[in-house]
Every structure is written in structure tokens, then in C-alpha cells.
C-alpha atoms as a PDB file:
ATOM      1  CA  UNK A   1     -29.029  96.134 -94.199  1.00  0.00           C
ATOM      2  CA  UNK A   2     -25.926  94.258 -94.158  1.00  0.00           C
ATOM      3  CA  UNK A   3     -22.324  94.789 -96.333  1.00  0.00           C
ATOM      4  CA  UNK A   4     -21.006  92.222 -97.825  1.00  0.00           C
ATOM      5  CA  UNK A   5     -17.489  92.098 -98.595  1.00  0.00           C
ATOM      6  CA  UNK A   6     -16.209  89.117-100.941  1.00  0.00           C
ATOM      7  CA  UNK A   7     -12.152  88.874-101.789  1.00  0.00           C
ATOM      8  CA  UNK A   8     -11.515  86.990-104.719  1.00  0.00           C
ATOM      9  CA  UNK A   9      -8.046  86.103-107.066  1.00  0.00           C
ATOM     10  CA  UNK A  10      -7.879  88.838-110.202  1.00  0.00           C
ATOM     11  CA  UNK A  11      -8.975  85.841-112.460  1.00  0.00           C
ATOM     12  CA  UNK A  12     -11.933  85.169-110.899  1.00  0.00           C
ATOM     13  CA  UNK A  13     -13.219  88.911-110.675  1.00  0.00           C
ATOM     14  CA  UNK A  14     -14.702  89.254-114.035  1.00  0.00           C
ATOM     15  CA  UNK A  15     -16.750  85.650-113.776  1.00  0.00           C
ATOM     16  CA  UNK A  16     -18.447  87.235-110.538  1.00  0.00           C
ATOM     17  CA  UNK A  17     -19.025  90.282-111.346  1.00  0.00           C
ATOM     18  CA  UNK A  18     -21.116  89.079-114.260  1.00  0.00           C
ATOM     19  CA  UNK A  19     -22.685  86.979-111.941  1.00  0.00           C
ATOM     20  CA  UNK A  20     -24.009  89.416-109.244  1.00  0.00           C
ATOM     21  CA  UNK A  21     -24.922  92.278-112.131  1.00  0.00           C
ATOM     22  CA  UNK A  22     -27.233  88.715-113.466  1.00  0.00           C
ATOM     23  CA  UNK A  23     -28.694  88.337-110.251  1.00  0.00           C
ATOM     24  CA  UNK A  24     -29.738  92.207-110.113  1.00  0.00           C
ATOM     25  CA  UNK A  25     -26.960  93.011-107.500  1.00  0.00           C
ATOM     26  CA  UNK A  26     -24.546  95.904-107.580  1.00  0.00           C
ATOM     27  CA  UNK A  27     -21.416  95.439-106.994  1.00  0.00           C
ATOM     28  CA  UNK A  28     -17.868  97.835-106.251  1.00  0.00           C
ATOM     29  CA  UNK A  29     -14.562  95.886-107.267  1.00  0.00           C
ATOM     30  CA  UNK A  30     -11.164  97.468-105.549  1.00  0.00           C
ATOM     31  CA  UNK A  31      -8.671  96.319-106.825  1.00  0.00           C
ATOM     32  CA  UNK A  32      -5.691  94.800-104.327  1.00  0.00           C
ATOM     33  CA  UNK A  33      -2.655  93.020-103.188  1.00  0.00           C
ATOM     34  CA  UNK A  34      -2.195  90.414-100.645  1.00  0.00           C
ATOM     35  CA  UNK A  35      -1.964  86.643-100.007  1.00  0.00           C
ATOM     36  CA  UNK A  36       0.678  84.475-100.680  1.00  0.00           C
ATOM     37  CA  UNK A  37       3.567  85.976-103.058  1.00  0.00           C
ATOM     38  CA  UNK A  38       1.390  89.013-102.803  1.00  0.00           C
ATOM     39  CA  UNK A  39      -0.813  87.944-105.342  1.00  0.00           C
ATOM     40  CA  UNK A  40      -3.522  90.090-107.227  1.00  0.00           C
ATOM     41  CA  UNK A  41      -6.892  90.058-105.211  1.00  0.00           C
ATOM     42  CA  UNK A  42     -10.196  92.004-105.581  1.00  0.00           C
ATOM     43  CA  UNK A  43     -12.170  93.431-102.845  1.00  0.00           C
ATOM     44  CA  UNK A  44     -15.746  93.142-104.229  1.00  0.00           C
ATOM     45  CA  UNK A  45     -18.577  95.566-101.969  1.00  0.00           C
ATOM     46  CA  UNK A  46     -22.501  94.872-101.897  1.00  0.00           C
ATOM     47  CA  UNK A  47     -24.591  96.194 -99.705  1.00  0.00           C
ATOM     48  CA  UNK A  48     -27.893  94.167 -99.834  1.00  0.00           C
ATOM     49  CA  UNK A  49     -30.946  93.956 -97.517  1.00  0.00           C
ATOM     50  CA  UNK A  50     -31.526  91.270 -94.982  1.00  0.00           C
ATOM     51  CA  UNK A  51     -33.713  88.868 -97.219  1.00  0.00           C
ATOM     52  CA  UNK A  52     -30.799  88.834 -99.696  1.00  0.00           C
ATOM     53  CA  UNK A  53     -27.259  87.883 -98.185  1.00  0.00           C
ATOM     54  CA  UNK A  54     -28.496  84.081 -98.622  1.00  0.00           C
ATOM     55  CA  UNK A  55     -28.800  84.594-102.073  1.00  0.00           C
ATOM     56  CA  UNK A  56     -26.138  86.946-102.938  1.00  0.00           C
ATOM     57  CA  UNK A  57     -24.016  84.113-100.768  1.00  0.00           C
ATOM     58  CA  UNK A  58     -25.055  81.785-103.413  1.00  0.00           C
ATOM     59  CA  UNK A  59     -24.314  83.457-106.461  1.00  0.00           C
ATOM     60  CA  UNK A  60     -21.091  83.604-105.002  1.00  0.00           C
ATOM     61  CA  UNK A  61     -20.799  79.509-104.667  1.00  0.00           C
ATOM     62  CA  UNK A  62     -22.596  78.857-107.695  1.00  0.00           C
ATOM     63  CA  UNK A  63     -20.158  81.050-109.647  1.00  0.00           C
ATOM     64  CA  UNK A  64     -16.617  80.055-108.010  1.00  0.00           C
ATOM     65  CA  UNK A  65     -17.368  76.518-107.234  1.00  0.00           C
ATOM     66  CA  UNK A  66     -14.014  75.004-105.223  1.00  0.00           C
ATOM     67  CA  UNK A  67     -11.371  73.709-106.658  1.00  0.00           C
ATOM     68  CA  UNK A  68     -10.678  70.610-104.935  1.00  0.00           C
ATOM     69  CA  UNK A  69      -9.490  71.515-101.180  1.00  0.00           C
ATOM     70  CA  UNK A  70      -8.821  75.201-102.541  1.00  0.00           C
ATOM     71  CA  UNK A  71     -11.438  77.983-101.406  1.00  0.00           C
ATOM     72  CA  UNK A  72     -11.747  80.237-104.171  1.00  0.00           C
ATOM     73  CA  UNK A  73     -13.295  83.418-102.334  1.00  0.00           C
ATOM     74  CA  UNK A  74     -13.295  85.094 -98.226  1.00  0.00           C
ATOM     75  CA  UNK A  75     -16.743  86.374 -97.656  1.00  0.00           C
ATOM     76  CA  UNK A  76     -17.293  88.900 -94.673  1.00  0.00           C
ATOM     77  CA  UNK A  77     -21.043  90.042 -94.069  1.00  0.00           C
ATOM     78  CA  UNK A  78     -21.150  92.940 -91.837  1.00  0.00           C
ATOM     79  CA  UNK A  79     -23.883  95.255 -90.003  1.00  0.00           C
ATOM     80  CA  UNK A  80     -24.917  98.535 -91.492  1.00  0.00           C
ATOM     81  CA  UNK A  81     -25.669 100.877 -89.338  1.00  0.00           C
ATOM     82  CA  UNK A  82     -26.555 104.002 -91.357  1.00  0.00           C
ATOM     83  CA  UNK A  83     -26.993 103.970 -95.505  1.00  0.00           C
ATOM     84  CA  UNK A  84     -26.866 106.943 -97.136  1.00  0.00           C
ATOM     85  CA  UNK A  85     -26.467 108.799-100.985  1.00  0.00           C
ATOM     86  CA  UNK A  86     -25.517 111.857-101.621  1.00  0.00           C
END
């Protein structure tokens, strides 16, 4: 299993979202500050099996494409060692 952690600007958090709940993911948005001028960012949290980071990875491009030379989202995908719900 793997976490997937994806910061994005505040204007492009709704347009994701929508796009991983459409491609059956589920998604945690925490809301943040940082950047440049300490902008508004969101701190987006999936944790997905194996087999998926590709995809969730393209959701991801398919939704923010760049804007010329400007990246529009970070992604980090990290090990999990231990998933549980209580």
C-alpha cells in the first residue's frame, strides 16, 4: 500500500477532488499555507494499493495539465507500513 500525498494551489482543489472521487478514489483535503507570499495550498491524502499509484498519478496530470513552464501540483508517494480503521 502506498500514501500518496498531492499539494495543490486552493483553486485547483475543487477540479481534483472531483477528479479522484470520478476515478473511484478517496481522497482527504487539509487545508494549508505555504509557498511563495504564503499562498493558499491544499494537502490532498490517498492511500491506494500498489496497482493504482500509476493511475491515481494520472488523474492527477490529466486534471491539472501545466501551465506553460509552471507545475501545477508536488506529488509525494510514500510506503505504508501498517493500515488500519478503527
Amino acid at each position: 500500500m502506498k500514501m500518496i500525498i498531492v499539494i495543490v494551489q486552493d483553486h485547483d482543489a475543487d477540479t481534483l477532488t472531483r477528479a479522484f472521487t470520478a476515478g473511484n478514489f478517496r481522497v482527504t483535503r487539509i487545508a494549508s499555507t505555504g509557498g511563495f507570499m504564503r499562498s493558499g495550498v491544499v494537502s490532498m491524502l490517498l492511500g491506494v494499493e500498489d496497482p493504482q499509484v500509476d493511475e491515481a498519478i494520472q488523474v492527477v496530470r490529466a486534471a491539472l495539465p501545466p501551465a506553460g513552464e509552471m507545475k501545477r501540483a508536488t506529488l509525494f508517494v510514500v510506503p505504508v507500513q501498517r493500515f488500519e480503521q478503527v
